[in-house]
C-alpha atoms as a PDB file:
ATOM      1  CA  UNK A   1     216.188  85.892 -22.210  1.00  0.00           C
ATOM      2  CA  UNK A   2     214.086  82.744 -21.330  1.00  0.00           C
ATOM      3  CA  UNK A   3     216.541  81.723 -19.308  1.00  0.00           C
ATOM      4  CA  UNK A   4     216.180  84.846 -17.131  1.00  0.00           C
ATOM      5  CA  UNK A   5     212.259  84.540 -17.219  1.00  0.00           C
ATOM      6  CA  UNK A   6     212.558  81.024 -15.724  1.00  0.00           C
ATOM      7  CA  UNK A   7     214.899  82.450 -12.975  1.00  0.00           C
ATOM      8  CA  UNK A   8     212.282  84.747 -12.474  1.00  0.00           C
ATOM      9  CA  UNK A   9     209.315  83.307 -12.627  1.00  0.00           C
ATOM     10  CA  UNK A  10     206.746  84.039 -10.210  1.00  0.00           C
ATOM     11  CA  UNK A  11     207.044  81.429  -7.876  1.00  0.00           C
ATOM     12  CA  UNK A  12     210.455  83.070  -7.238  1.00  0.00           C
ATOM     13  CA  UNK A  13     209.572  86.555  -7.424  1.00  0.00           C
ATOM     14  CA  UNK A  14     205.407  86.909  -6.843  1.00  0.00           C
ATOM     15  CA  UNK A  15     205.437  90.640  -7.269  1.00  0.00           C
ATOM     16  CA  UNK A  16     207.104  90.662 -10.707  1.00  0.00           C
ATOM     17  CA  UNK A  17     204.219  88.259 -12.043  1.00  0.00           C
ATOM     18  CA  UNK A  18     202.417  90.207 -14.161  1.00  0.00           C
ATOM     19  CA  UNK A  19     205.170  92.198 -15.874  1.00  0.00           C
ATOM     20  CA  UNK A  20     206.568  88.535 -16.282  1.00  0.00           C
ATOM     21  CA  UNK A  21     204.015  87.747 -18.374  1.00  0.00           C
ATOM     22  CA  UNK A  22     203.931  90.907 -20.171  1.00  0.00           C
ATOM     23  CA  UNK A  23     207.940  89.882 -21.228  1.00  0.00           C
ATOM     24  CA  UNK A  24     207.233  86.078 -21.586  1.00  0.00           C
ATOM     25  CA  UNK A  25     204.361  87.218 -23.798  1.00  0.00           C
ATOM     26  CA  UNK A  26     205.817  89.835 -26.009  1.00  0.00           C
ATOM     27  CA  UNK A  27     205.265  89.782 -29.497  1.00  0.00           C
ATOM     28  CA  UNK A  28     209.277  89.947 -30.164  1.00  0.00           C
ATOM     29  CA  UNK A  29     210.396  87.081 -27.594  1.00  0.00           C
ATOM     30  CA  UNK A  30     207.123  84.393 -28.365  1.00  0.00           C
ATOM     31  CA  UNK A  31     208.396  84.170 -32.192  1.00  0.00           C
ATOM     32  CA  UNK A  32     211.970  84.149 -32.179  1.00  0.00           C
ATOM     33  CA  UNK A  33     211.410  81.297 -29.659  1.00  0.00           C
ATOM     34  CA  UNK A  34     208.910  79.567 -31.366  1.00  0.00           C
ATOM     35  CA  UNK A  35     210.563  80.368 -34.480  1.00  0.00           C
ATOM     36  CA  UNK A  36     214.480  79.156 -33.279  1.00  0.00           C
ATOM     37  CA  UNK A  37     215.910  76.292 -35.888  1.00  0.00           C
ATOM     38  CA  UNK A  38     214.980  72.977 -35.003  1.00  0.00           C
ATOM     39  CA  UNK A  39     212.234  73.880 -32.705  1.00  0.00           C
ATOM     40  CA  UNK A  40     215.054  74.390 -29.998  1.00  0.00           C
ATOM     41  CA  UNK A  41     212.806  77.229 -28.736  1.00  0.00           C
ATOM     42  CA  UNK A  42     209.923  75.266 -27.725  1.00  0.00           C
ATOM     43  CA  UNK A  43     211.400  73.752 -25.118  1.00  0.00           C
ATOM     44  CA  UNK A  44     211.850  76.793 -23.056  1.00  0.00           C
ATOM     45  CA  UNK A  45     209.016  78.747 -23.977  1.00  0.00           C
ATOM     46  CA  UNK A  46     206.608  75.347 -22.829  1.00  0.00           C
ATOM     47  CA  UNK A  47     209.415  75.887 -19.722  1.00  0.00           C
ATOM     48  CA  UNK A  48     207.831  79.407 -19.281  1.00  0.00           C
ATOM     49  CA  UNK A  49     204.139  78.577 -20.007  1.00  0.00           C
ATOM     50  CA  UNK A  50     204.437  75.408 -17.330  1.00  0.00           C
ATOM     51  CA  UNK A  51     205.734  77.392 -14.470  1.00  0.00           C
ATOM     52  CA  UNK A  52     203.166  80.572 -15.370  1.00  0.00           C
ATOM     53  CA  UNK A  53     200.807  77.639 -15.053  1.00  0.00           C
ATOM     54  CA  UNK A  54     201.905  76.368 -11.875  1.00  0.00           C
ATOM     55  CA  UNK A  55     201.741  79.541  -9.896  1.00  0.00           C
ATOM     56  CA  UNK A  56     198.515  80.174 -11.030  1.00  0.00           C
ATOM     57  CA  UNK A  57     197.443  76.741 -10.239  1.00  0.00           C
ATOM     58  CA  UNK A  58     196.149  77.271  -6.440  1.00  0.00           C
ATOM     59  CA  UNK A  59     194.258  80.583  -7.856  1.00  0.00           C
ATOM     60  CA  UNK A  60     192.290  78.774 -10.559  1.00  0.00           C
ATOM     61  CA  UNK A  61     191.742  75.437  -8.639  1.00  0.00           C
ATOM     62  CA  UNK A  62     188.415  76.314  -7.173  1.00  0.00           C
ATOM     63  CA  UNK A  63     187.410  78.543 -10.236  1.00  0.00           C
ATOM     64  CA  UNK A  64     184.255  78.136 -12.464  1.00  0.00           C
ATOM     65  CA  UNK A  65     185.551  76.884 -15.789  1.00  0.00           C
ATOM     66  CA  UNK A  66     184.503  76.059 -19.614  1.00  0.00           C
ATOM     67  CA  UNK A  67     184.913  73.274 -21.077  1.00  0.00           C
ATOM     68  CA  UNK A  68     186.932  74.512 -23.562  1.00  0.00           C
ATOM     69  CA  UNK A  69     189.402  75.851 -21.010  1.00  0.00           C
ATOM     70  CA  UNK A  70     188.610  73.080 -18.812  1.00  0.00           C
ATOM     71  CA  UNK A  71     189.943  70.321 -22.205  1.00  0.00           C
ATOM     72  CA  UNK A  72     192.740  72.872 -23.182  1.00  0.00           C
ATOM     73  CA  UNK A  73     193.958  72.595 -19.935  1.00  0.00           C
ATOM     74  CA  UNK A  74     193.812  69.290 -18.686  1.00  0.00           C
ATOM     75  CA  UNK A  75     191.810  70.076 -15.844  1.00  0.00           C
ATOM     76  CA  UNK A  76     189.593  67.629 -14.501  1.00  0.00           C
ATOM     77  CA  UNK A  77     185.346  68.026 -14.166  1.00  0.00           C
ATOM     78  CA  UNK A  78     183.922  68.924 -11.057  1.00  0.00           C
ATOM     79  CA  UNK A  79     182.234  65.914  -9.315  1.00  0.00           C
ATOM     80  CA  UNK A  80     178.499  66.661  -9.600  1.00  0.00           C
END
């Protein structure tokens, strides 16, 4: 299944974005990834969470943010 998120992520496919993250999201894949023996389930689920991030990347780049998002997601401080 995670491998089919990744193929369609929405970089690939832009209108399936939101019901992507409805799937990548869902309370029975996030656990039986996270949950997978030896952790071998982390790797694609930070897979799936990195290329979420990057499409939403050019939408949040000029956005007001917290500095708890801002620290939680490595996002540099606006030059004042």
């Amino acid at each position: 299944m995670a491998a089919f998120l990744y193929a369609t992520r929405a970089l690939k496919a832009p209108a399936f974005a939101f019901p992507w993250l409805q799937l990548a999201s869902d309370k029975r894949l996030m656990p039986r990834l996270l949950s997978a023996p030896g952790h071998r389930g982390w790797g694609a689920y930070l897979q799936l969470l990195l290329a979420q991030l990057r499409f939403l990347e050019p939408f949040l780049r000029n956005a007001e943010l917290t500095d708890a998002v801002r620290c939680c997601c490595w996002v540099e401080a606006p030059a004042e």
